[in-house]
N, C-alpha and C. Protein backbone atom coordinates (compact mmCIF):
# COMPACT_ATOMS: atom_id res chain seq x y z
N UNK A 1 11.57 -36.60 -2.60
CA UNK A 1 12.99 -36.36 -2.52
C UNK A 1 13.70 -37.66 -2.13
N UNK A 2 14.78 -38.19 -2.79
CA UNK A 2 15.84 -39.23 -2.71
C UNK A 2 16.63 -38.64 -1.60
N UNK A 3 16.69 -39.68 -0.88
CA UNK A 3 17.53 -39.80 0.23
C UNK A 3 18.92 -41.16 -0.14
N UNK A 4 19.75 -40.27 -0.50
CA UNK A 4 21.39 -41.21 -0.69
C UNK A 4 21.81 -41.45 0.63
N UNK A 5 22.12 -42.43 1.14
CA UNK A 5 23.08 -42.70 1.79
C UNK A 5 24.78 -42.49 1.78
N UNK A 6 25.01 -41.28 2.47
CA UNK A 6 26.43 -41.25 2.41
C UNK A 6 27.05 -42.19 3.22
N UNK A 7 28.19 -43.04 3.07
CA UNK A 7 28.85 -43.82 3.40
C UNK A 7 30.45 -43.16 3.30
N UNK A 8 31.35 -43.37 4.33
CA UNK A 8 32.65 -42.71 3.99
C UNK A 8 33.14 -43.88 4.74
N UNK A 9 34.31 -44.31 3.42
CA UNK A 9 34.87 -45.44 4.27
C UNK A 9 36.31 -45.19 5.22
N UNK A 10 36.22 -45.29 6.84
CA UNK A 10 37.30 -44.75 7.26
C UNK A 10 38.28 -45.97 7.81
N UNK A 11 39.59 -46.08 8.24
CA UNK A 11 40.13 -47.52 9.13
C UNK A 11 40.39 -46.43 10.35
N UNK A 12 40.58 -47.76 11.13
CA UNK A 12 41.45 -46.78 12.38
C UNK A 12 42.67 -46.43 12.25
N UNK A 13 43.52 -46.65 10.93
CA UNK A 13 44.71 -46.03 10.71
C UNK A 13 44.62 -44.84 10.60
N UNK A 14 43.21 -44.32 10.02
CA UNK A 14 43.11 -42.89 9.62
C UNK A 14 42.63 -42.01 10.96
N UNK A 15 42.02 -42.73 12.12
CA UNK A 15 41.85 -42.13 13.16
C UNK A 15 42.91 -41.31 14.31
N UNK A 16 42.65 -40.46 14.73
CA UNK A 16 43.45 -39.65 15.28
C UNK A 16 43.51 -39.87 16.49
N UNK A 17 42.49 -40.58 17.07
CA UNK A 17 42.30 -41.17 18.06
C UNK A 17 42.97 -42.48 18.26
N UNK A 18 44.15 -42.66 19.11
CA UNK A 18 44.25 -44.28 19.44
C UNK A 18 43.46 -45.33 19.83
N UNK A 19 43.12 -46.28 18.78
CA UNK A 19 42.19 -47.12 19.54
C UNK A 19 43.00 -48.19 20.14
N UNK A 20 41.98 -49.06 20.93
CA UNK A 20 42.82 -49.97 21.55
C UNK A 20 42.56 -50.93 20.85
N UNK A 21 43.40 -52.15 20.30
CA UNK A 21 42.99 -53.05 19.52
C UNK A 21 41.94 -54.56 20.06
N UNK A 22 41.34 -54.86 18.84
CA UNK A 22 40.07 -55.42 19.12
C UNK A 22 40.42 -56.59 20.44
N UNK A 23 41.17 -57.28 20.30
CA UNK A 23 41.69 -58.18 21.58
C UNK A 23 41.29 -57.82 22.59
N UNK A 24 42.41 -56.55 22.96
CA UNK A 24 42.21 -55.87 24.08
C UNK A 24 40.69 -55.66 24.54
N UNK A 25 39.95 -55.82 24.26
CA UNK A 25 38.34 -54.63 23.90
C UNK A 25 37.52 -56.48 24.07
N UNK A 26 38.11 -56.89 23.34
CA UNK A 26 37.27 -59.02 23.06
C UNK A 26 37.55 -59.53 24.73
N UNK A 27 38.53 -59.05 25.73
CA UNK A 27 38.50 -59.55 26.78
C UNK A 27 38.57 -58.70 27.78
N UNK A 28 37.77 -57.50 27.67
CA UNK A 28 37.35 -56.91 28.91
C UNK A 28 36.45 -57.55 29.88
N UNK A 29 36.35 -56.63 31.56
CA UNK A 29 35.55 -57.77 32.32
C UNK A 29 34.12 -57.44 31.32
N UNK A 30 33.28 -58.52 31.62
CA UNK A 30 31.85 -58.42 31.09
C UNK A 30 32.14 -58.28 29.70
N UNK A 31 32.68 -58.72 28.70
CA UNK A 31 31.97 -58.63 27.64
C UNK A 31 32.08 -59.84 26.86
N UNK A 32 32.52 -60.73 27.37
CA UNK A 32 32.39 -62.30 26.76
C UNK A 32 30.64 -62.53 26.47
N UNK A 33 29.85 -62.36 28.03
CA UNK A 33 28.68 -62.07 28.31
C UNK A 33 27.37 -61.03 28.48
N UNK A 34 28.43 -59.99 27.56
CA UNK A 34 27.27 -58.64 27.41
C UNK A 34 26.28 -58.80 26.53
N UNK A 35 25.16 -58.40 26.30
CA UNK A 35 23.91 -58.76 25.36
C UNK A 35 24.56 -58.35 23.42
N UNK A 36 25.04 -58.00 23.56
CA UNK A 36 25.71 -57.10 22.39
C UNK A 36 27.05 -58.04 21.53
N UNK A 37 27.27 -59.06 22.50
CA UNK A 37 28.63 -59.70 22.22
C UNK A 37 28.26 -60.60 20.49
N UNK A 38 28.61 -60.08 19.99
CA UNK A 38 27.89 -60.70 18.33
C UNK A 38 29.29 -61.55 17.95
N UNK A 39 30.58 -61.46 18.73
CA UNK A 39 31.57 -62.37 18.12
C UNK A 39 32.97 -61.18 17.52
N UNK A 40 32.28 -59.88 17.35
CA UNK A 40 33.16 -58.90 16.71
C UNK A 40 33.30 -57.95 17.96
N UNK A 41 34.09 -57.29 17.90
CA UNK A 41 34.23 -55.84 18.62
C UNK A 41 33.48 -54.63 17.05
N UNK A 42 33.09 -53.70 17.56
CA UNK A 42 32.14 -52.68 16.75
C UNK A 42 33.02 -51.72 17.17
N UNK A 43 32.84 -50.77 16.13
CA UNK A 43 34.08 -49.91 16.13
C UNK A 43 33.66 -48.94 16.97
N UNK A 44 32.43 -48.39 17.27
CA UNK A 44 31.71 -47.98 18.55
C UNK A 44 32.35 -47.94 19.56
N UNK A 45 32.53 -49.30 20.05
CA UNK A 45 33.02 -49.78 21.19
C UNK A 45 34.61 -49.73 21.28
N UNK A 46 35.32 -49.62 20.04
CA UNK A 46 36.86 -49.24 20.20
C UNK A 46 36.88 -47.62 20.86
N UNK A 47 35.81 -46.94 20.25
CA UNK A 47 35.86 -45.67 20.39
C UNK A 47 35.63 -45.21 21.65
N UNK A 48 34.75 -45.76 22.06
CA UNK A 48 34.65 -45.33 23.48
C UNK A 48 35.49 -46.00 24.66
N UNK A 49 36.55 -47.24 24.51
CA UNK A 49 37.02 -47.68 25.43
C UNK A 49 38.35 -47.11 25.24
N UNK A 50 39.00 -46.06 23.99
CA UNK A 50 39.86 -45.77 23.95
C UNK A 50 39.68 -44.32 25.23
N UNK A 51 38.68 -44.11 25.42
CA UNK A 51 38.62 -42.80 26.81
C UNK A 51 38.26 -43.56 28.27
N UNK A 52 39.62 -43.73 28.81
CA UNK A 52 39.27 -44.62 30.02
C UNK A 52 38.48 -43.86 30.88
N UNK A 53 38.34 -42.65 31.15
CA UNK A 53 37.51 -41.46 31.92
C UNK A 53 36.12 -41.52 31.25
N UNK A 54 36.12 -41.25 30.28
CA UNK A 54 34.24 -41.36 29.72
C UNK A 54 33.69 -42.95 29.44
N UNK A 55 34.74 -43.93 29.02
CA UNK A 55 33.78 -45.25 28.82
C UNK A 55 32.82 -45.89 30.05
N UNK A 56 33.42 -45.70 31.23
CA UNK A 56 32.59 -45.91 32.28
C UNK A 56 31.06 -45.49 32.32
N UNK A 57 31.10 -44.47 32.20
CA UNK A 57 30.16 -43.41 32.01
C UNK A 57 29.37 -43.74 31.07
N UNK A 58 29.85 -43.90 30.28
CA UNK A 58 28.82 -43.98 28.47
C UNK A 58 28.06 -45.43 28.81
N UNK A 59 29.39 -46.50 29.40
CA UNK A 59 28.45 -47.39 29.80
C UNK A 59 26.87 -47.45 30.28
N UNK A 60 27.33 -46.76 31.53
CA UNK A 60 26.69 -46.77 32.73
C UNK A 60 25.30 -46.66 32.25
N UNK A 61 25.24 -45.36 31.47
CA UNK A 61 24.12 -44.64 30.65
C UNK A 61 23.30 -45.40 30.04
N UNK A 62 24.45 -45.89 29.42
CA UNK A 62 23.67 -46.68 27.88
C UNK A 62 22.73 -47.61 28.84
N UNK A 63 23.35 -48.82 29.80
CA UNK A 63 23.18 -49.67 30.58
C UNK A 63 21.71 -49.33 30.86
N UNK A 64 21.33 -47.98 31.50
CA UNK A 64 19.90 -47.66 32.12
C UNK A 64 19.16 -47.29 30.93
N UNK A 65 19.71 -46.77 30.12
CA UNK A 65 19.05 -46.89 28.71
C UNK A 65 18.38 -47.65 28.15
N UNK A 66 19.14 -49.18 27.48
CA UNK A 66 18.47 -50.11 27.25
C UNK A 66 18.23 -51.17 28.23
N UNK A 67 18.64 -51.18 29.21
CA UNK A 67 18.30 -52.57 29.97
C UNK A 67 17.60 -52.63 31.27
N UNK A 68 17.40 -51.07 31.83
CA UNK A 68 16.69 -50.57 33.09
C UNK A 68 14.86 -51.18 32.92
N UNK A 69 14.15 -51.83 33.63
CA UNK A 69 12.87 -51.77 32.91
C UNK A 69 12.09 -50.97 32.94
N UNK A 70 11.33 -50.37 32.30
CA UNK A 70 10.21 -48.75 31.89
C UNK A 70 9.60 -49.12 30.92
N UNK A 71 9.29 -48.24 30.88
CA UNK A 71 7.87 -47.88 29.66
C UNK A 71 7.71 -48.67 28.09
N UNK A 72 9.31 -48.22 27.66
CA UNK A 72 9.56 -49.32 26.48
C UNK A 72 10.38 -50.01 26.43
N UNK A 73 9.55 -51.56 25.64
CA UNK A 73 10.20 -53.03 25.25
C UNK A 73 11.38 -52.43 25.20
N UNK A 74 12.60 -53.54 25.01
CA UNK A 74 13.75 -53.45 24.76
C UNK A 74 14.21 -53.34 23.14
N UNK A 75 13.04 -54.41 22.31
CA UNK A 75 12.88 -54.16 21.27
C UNK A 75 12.19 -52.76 20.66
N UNK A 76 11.77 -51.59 21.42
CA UNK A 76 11.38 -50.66 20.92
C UNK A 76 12.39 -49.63 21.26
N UNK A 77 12.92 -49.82 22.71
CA UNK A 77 14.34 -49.05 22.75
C UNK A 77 15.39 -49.36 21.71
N UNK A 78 15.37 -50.56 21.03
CA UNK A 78 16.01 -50.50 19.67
C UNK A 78 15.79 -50.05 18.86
N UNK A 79 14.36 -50.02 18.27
CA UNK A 79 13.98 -49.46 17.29
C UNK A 79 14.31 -48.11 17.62
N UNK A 80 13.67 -47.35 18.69
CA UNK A 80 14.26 -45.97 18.71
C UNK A 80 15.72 -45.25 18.20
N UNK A 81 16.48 -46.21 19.11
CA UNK A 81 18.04 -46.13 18.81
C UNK A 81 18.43 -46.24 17.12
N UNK A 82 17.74 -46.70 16.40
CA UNK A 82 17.91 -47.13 15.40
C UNK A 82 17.96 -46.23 14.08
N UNK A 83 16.28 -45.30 14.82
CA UNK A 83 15.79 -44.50 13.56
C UNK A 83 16.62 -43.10 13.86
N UNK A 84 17.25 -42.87 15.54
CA UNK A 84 17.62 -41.66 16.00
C UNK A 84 19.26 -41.84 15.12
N UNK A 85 19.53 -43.01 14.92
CA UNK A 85 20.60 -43.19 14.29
C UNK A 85 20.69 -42.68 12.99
N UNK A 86 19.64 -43.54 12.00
CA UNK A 86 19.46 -43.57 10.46
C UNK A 86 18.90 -41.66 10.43
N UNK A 87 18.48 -41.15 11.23
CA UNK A 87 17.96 -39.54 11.26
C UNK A 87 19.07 -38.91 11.33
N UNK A 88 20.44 -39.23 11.79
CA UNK A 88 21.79 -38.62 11.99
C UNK A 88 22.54 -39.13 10.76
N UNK A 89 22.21 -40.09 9.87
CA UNK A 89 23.24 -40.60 9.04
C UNK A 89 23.99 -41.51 9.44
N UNK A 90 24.00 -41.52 11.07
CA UNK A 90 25.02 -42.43 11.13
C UNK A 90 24.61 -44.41 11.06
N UNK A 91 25.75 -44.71 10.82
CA UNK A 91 25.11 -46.38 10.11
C UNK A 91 25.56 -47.33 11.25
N UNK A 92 24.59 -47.30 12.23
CA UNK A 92 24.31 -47.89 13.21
C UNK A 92 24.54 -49.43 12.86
């Protein structure tokens, strides 16, 4: 069985959600220097800093998630994250 990739192309104009624009999001504290800082803001990250009550949180999580040390590499906590992603469709 073929597996298609659905792709739907959305902007944040079409979002219902206010995001905050990438600036705003490019000079929060810590993220000049977060492991993740690739030069872009990820639309991920608009999404969740537009909920000032849950981004803390999601942080926090994620934070012990990938960067706490345990059982698995950091590179395998990626890989995990990766396939739990591509298993949802979504395009990580």
């Amino acid at each position: 069985m073929e597996r298609k990739a659905r792709m739907k192309t959305n902007t944040s104009e079409e979002a219902w959600v206010e995001l905050p624009d990438q600036s705003t999001i490019a000079e929060a504290p810590g993220r000049r220097n977060h492991p993740y800082n690739f030069g872009y803001v990820a639309g991920m990250s608009r999404l969740i800093m537009a909920h000032s009550r849950i981004a803390p949180a999601f942080g926090a999580l994620y934070a012990s998630i990938m960067f706490v040390p345990g059982a698995l590499s950091r590179a395998e906590r990626e890989m995990v994250a990766a396939v739990a992603a591509a298993a949802q469709d979504c395009h990580y």
